[in-house]
C-alpha atoms as a PDB file:
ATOM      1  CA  UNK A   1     113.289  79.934 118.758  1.00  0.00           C
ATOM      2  CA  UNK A   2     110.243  81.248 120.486  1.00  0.00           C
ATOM      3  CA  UNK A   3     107.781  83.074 118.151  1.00  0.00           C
ATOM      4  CA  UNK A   4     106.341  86.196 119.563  1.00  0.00           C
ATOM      5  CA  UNK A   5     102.701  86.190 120.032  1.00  0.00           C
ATOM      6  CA  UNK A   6     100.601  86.302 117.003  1.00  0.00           C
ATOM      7  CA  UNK A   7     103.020  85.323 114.626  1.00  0.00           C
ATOM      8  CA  UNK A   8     103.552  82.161 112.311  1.00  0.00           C
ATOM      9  CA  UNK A   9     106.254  80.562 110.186  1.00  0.00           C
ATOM     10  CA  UNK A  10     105.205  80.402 106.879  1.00  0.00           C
ATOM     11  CA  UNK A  11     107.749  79.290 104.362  1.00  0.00           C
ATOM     12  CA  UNK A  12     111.018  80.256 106.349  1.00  0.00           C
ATOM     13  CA  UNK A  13     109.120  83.665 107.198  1.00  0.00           C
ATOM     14  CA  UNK A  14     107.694  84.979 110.230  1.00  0.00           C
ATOM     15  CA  UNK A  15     103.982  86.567 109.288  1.00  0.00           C
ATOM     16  CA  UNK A  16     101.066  87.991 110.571  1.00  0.00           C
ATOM     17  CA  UNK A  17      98.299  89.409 109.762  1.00  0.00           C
ATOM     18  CA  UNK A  18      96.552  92.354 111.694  1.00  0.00           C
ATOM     19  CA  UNK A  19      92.865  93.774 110.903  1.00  0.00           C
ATOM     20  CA  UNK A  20      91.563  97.387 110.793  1.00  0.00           C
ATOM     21  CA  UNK A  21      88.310  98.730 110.593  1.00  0.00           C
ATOM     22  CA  UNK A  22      89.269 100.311 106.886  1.00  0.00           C
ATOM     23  CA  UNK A  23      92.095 101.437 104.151  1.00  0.00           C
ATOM     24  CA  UNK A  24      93.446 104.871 106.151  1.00  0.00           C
ATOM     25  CA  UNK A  25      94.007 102.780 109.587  1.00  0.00           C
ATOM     26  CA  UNK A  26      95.560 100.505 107.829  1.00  0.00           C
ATOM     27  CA  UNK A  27      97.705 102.943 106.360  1.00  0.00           C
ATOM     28  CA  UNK A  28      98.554 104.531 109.120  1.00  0.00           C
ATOM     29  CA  UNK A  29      99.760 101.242 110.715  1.00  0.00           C
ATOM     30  CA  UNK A  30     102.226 100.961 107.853  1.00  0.00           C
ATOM     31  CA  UNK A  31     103.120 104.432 108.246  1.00  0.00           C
ATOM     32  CA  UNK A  32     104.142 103.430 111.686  1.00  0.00           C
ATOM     33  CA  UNK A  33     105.869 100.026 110.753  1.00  0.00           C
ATOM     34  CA  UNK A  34     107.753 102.034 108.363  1.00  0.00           C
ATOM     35  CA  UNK A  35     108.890 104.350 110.954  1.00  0.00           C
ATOM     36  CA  UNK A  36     110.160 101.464 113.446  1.00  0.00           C
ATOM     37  CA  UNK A  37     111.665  99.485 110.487  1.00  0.00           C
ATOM     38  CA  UNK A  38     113.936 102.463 109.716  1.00  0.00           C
ATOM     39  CA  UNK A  39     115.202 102.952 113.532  1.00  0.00           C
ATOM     40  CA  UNK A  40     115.696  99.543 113.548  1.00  0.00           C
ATOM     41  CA  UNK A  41     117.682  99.180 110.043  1.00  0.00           C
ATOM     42  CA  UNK A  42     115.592  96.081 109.027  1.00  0.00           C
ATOM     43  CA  UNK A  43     112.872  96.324 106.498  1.00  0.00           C
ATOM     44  CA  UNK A  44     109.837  93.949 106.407  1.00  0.00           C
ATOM     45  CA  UNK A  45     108.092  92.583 103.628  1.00  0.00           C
ATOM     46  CA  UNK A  46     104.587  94.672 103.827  1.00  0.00           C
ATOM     47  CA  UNK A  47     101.291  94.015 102.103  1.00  0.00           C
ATOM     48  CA  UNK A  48      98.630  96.692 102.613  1.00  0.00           C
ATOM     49  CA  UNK A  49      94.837  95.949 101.507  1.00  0.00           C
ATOM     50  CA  UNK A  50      91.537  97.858 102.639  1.00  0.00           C
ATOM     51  CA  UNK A  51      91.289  96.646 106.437  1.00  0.00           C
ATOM     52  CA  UNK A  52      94.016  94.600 106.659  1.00  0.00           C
ATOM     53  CA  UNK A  53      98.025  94.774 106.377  1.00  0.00           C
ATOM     54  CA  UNK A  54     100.669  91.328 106.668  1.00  0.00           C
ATOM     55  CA  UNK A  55     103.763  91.393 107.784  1.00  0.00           C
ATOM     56  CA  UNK A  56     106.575  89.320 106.568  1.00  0.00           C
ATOM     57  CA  UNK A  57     109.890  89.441 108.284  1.00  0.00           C
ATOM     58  CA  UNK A  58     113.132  87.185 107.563  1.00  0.00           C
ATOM     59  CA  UNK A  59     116.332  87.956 107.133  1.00  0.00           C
ATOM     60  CA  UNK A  60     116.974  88.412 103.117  1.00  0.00           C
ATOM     61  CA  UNK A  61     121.082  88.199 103.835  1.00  0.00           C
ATOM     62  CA  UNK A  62     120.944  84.854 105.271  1.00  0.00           C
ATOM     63  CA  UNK A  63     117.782  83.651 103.714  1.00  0.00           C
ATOM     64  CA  UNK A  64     116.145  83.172 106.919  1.00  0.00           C
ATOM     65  CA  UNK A  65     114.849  83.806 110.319  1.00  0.00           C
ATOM     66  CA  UNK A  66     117.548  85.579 112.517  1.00  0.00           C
ATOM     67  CA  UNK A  67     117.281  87.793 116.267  1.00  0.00           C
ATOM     68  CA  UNK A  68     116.706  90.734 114.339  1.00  0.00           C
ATOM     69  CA  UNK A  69     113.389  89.323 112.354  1.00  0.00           C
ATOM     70  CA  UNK A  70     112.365  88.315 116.251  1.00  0.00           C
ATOM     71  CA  UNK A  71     113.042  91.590 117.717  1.00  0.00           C
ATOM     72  CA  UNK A  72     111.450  93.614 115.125  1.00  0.00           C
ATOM     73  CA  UNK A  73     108.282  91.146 115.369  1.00  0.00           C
ATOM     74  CA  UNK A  74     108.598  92.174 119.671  1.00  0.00           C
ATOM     75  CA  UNK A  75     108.523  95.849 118.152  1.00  0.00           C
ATOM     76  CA  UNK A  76     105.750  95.479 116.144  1.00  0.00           C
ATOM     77  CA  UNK A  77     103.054  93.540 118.818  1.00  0.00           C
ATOM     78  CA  UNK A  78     103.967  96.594 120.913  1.00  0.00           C
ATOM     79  CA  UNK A  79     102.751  98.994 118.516  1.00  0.00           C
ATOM     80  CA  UNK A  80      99.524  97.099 118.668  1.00  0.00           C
ATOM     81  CA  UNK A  81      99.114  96.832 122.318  1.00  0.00           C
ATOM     82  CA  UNK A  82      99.421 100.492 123.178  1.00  0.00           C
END
């Protein structure tokens, strides 16, 4: 399995964590997250704080770390290199 960039596995999960410079761009990288979880059908585990928001992606079906988790992680570094 190749991680995407950024990311770790932390107990069977794939997380990251990404910075901001306060609460509302943090927000408004959830809002975005939210947006892309939805087209994609696969919903993230999200934890929002003031400057900073982690991601947690498995599978909760199969317990794991599946293509989907991956592809969604893909979808995600985009959002932050554009």
């Amino acid at each position: 399995m190749d991680i995407p960039t950024g990311w770790a596995i932390v107990e069977h999960r794939l997380m990251r964590e990404f910075e901001f410079t306060d609460f509302s761009a943090a927000k408004a990288f959830v809002d975005e997250i939210s947006m892309l979880s939805e087209d994609a059908n696969h919903h993230p585990e999200i934890h929002l704080g003031w400057g900073y928001v982690v991601i947690e992606l498995y599978t909760h079906d199969k317990n794991q770390i599946t293509e989907k988790d991956l592809a969604l992680a893909l979808r995600i570094n985009q959002t932050t290199e554009a």
